[in-house]
C-alpha atoms as a PDB file:
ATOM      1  CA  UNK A   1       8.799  31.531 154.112  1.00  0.00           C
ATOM      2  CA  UNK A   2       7.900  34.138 151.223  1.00  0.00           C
ATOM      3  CA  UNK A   3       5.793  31.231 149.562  1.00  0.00           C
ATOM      4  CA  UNK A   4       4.216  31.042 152.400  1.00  0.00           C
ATOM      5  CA  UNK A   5       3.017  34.298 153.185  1.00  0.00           C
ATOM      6  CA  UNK A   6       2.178  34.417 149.162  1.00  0.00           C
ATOM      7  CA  UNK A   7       0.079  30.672 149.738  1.00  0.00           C
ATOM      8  CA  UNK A   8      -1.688  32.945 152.958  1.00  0.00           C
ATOM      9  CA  UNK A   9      -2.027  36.175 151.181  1.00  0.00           C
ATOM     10  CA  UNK A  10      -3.527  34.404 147.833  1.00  0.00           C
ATOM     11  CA  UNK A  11      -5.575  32.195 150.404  1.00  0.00           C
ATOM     12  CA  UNK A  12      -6.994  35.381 152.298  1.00  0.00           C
ATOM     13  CA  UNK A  13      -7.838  36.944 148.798  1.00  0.00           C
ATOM     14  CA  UNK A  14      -9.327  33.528 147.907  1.00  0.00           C
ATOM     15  CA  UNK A  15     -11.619  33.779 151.082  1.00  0.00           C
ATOM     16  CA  UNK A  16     -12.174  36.806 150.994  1.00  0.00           C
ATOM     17  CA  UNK A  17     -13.704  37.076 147.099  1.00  0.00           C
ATOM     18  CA  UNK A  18     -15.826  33.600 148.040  1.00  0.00           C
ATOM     19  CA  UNK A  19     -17.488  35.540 150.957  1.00  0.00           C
ATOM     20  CA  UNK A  20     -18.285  38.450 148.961  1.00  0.00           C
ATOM     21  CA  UNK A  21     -19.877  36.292 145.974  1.00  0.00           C
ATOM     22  CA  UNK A  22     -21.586  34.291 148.574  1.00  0.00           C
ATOM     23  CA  UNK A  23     -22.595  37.805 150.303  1.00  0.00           C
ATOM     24  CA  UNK A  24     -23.430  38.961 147.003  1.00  0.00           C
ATOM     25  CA  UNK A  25     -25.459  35.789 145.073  1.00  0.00           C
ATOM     26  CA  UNK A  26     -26.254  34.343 148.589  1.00  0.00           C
ATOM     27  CA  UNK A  27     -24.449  30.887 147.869  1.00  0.00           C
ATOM     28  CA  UNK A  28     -25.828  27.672 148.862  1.00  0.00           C
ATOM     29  CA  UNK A  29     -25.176  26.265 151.956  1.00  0.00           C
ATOM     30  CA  UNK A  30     -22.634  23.145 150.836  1.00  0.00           C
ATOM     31  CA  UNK A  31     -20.515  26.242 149.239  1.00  0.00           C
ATOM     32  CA  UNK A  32     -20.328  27.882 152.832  1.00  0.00           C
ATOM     33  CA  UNK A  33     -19.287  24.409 154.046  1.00  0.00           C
ATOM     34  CA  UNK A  34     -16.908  24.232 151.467  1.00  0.00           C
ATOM     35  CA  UNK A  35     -15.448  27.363 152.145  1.00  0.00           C
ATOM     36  CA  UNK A  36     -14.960  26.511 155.623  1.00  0.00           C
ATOM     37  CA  UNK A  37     -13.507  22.709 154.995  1.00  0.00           C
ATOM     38  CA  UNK A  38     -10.873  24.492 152.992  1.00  0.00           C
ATOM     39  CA  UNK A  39      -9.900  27.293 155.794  1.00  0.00           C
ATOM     40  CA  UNK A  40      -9.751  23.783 157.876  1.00  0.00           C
ATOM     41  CA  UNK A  41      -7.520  22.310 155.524  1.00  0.00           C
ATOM     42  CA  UNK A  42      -5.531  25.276 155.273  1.00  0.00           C
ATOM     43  CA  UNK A  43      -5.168  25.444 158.928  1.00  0.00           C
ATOM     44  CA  UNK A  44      -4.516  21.831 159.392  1.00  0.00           C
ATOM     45  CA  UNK A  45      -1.512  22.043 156.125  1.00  0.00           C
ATOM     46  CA  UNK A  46       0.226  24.750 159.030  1.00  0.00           C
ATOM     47  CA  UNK A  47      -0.244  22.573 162.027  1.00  0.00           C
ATOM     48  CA  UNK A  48       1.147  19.320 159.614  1.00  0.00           C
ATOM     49  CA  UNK A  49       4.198  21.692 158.316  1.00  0.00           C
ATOM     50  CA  UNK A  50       4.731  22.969 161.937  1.00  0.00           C
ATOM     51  CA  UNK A  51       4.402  19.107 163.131  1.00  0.00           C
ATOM     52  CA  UNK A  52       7.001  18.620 160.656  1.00  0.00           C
ATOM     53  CA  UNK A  53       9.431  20.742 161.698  1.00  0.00           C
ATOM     54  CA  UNK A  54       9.093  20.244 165.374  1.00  0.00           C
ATOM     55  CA  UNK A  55       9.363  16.650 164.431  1.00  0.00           C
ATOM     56  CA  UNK A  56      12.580  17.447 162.498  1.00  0.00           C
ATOM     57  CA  UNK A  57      14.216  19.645 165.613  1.00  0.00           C
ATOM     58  CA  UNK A  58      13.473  16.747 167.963  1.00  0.00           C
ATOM     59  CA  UNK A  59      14.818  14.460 165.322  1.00  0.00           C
ATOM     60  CA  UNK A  60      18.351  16.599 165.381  1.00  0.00           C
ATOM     61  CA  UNK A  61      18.268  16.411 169.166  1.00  0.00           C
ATOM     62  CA  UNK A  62      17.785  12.548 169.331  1.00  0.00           C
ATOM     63  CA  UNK A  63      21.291  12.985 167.124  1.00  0.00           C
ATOM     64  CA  UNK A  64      23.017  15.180 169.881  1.00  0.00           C
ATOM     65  CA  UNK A  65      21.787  12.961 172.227  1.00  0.00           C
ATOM     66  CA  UNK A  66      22.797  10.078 170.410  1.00  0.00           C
ATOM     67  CA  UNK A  67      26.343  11.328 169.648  1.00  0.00           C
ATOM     68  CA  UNK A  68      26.784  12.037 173.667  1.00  0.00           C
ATOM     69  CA  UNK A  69      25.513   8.494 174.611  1.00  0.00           C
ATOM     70  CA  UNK A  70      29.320   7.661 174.412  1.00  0.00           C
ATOM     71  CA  UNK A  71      30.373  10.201 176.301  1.00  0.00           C
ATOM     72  CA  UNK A  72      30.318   8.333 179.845  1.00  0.00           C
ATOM     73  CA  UNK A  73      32.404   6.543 178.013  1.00  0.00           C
ATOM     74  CA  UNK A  74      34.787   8.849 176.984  1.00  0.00           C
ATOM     75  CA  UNK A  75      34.358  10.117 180.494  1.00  0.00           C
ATOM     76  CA  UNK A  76      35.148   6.619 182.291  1.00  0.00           C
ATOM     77  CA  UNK A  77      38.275   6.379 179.892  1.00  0.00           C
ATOM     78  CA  UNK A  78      39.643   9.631 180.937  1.00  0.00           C
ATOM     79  CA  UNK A  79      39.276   9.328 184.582  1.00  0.00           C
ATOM     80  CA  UNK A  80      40.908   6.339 184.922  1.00  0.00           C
ATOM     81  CA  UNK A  81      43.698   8.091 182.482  1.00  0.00           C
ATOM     82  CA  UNK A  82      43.610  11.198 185.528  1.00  0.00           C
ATOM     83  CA  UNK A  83      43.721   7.987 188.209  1.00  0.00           C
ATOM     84  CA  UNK A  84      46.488   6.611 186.106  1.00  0.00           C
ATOM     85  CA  UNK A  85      48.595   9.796 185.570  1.00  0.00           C
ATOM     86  CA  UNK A  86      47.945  10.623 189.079  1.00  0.00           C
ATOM     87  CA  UNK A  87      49.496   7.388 190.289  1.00  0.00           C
ATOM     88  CA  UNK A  88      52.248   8.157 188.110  1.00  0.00           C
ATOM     89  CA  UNK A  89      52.844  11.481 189.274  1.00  0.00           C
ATOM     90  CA  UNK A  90      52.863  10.539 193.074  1.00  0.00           C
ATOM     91  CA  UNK A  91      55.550   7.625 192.173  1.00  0.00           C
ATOM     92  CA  UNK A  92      57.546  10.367 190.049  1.00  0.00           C
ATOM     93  CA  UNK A  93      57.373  12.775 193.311  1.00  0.00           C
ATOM     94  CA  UNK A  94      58.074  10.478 195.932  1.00  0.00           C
ATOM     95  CA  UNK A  95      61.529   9.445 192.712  1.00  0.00           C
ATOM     96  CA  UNK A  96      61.845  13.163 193.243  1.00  0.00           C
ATOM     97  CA  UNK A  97      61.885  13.244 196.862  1.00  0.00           C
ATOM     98  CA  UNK A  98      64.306  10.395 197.348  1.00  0.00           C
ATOM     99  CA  UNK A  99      66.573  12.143 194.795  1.00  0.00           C
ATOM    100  CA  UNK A 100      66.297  15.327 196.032  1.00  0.00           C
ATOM    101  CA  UNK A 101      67.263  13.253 200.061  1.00  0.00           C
ATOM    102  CA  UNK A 102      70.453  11.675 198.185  1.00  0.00           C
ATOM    103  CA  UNK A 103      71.729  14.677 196.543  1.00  0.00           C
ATOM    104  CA  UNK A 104      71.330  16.147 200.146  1.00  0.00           C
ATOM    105  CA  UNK A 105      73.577  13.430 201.907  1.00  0.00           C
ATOM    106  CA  UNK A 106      75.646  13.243 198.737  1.00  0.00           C
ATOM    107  CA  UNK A 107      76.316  16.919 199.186  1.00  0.00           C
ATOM    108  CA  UNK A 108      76.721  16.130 203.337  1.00  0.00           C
ATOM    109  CA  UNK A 109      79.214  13.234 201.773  1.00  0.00           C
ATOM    110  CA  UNK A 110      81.066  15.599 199.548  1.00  0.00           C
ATOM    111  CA  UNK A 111      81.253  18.409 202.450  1.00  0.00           C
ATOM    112  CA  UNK A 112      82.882  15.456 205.080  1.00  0.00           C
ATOM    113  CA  UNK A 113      84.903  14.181 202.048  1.00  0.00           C
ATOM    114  CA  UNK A 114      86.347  18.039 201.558  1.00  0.00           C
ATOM    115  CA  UNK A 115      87.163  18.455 204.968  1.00  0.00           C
ATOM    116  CA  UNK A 116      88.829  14.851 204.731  1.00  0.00           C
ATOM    117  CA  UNK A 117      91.178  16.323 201.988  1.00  0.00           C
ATOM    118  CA  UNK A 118      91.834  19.358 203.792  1.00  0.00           C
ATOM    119  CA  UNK A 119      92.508  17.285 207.451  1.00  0.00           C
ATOM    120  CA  UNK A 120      94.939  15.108 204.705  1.00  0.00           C
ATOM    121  CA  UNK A 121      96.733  18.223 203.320  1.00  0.00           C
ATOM    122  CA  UNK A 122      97.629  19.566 206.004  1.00  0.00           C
ATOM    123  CA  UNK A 123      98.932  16.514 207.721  1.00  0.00           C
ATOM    124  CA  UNK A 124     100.946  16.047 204.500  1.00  0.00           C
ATOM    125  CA  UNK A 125     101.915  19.474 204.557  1.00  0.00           C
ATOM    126  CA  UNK A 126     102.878  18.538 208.388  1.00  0.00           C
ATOM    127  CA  UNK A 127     104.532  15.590 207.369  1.00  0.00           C
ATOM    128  CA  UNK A 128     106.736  17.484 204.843  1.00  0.00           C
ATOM    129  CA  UNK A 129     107.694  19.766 206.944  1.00  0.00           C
ATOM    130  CA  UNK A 130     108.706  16.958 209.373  1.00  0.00           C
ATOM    131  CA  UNK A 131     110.359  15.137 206.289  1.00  0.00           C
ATOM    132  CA  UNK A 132     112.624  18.287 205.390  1.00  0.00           C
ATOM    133  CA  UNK A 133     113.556  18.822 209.108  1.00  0.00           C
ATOM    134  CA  UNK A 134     114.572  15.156 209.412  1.00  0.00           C
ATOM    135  CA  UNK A 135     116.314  15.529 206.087  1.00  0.00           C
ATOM    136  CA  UNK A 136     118.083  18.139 206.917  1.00  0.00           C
ATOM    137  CA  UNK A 137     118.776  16.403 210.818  1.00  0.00           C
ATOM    138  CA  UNK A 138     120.018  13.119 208.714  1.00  0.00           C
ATOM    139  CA  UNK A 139     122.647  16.069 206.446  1.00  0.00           C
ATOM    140  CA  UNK A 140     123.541  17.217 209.588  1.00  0.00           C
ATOM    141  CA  UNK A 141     123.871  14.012 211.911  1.00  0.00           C
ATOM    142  CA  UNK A 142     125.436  12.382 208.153  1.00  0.00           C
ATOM    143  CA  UNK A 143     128.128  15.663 208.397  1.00  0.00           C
ATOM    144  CA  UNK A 144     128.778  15.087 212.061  1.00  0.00           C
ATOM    145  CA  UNK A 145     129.250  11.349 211.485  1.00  0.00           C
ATOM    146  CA  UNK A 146     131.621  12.015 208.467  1.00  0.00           C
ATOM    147  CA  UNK A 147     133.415  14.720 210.855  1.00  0.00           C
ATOM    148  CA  UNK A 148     133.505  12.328 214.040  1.00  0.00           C
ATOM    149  CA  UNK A 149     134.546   9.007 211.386  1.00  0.00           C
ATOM    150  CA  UNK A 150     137.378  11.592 210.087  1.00  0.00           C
ATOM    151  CA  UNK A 151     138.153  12.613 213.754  1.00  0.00           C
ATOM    152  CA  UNK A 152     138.217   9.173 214.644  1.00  0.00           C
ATOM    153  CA  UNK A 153     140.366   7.927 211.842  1.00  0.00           C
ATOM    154  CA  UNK A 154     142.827  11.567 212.556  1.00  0.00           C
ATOM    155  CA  UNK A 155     142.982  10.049 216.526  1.00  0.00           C
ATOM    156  CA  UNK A 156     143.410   6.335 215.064  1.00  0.00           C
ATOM    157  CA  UNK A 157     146.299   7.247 213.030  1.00  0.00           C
ATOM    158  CA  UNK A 158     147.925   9.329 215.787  1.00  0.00           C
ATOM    159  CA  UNK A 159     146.705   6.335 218.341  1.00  0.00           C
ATOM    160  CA  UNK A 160     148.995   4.200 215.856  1.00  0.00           C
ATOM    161  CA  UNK A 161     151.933   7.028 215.484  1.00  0.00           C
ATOM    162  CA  UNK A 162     151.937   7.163 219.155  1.00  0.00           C
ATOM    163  CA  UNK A 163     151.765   3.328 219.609  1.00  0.00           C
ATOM    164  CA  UNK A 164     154.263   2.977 217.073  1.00  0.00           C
ATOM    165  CA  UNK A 165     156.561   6.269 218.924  1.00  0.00           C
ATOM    166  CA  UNK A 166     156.012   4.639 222.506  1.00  0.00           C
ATOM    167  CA  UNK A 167     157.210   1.341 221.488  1.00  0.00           C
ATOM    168  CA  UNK A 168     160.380   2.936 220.027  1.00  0.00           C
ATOM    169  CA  UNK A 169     160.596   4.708 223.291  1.00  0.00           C
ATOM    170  CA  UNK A 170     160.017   1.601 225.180  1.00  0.00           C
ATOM    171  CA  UNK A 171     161.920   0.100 222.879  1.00  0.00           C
ATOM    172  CA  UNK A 172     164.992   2.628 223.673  1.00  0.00           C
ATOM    173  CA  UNK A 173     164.204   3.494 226.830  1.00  0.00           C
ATOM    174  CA  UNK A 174     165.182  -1.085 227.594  1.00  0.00           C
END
């Protein structure tokens, strides 16, 4: 940019020491022509240089561009990766759901399950307690059937003794 403003400055200086010696020695025409040819040139060299550059901005842009052609691309790909995960995520939910509904009636199981084991222990605590009374009815009917076989074999033995004394007295009495 600095040699430019030098090219301008020297340029102006340039102009402005051919207009004073044409001012001064009253030049010929073609050198006035001349004179303005070359501001032409000059000012056509600035519209070519600016033409250049606006031709090398629009240049980079047709690169941005070209890099974002793929983009619907890209863009295509990741929607159907959203539709995809999506899916995905309603099958995992509904998983979720149905998992979350069998731990409930698992937990409804285990609930009718722990009142099963508590109906069960206390029938068998019932039933124990109906055990040890009949075991201790059986000790006591298996005592009074001991006493009663003892009584019986006391009364069978004196049954006999008297049998045996009544037929001696039967048998002296005759």
């Amino acid at each position: 940019m600095q040699v430019d403003l030098q090219r301008e400055l020297q340029g102006a200086f340039e102009e402005n020491t051919k207009l004073t010696t044409l001012l001064d020695e009253k030049v010929s025409k073609n050198l006035i022509d001349r004179i303005e040819l070359e501001k032409k040139v000059a000012g056509l060299k600035k519209e070519l240089e600016k033409s250049h550059e606006d031709e090398r901005t629009l240049q980079a842009k047709i690169e941005d561009l070209r890099a974002l052609q793929d983009l619907p691309d890209k863009v295509d790909s990741l929607m159907k990766q959203v539709c995809d995960l999506n899916e995905e995520l309603c099958a995992v939910q509904i998983e979720r759901e149905s998992l979350v509904s069998a731990k409930a009636c698992s937990k409804e199981e285990a609930q009718q399950l722990r009142e099963n084991v508590q109906s069960a222990q206390e029938q068998l605590v019932k039933l124990q307690d109906d055990l040890s009374k009949a075991e201790l009815r059986e000790k006591d009917l298996t005592h009074q059937c001991t006493n009663i076989t003892e009584q019986k074999e006391t009364l069978r033995k004196d049954l006999v003794r008297s049998s045996v004394e009544n037929s001696r007295l039967l048998t002296t009495v005759e």
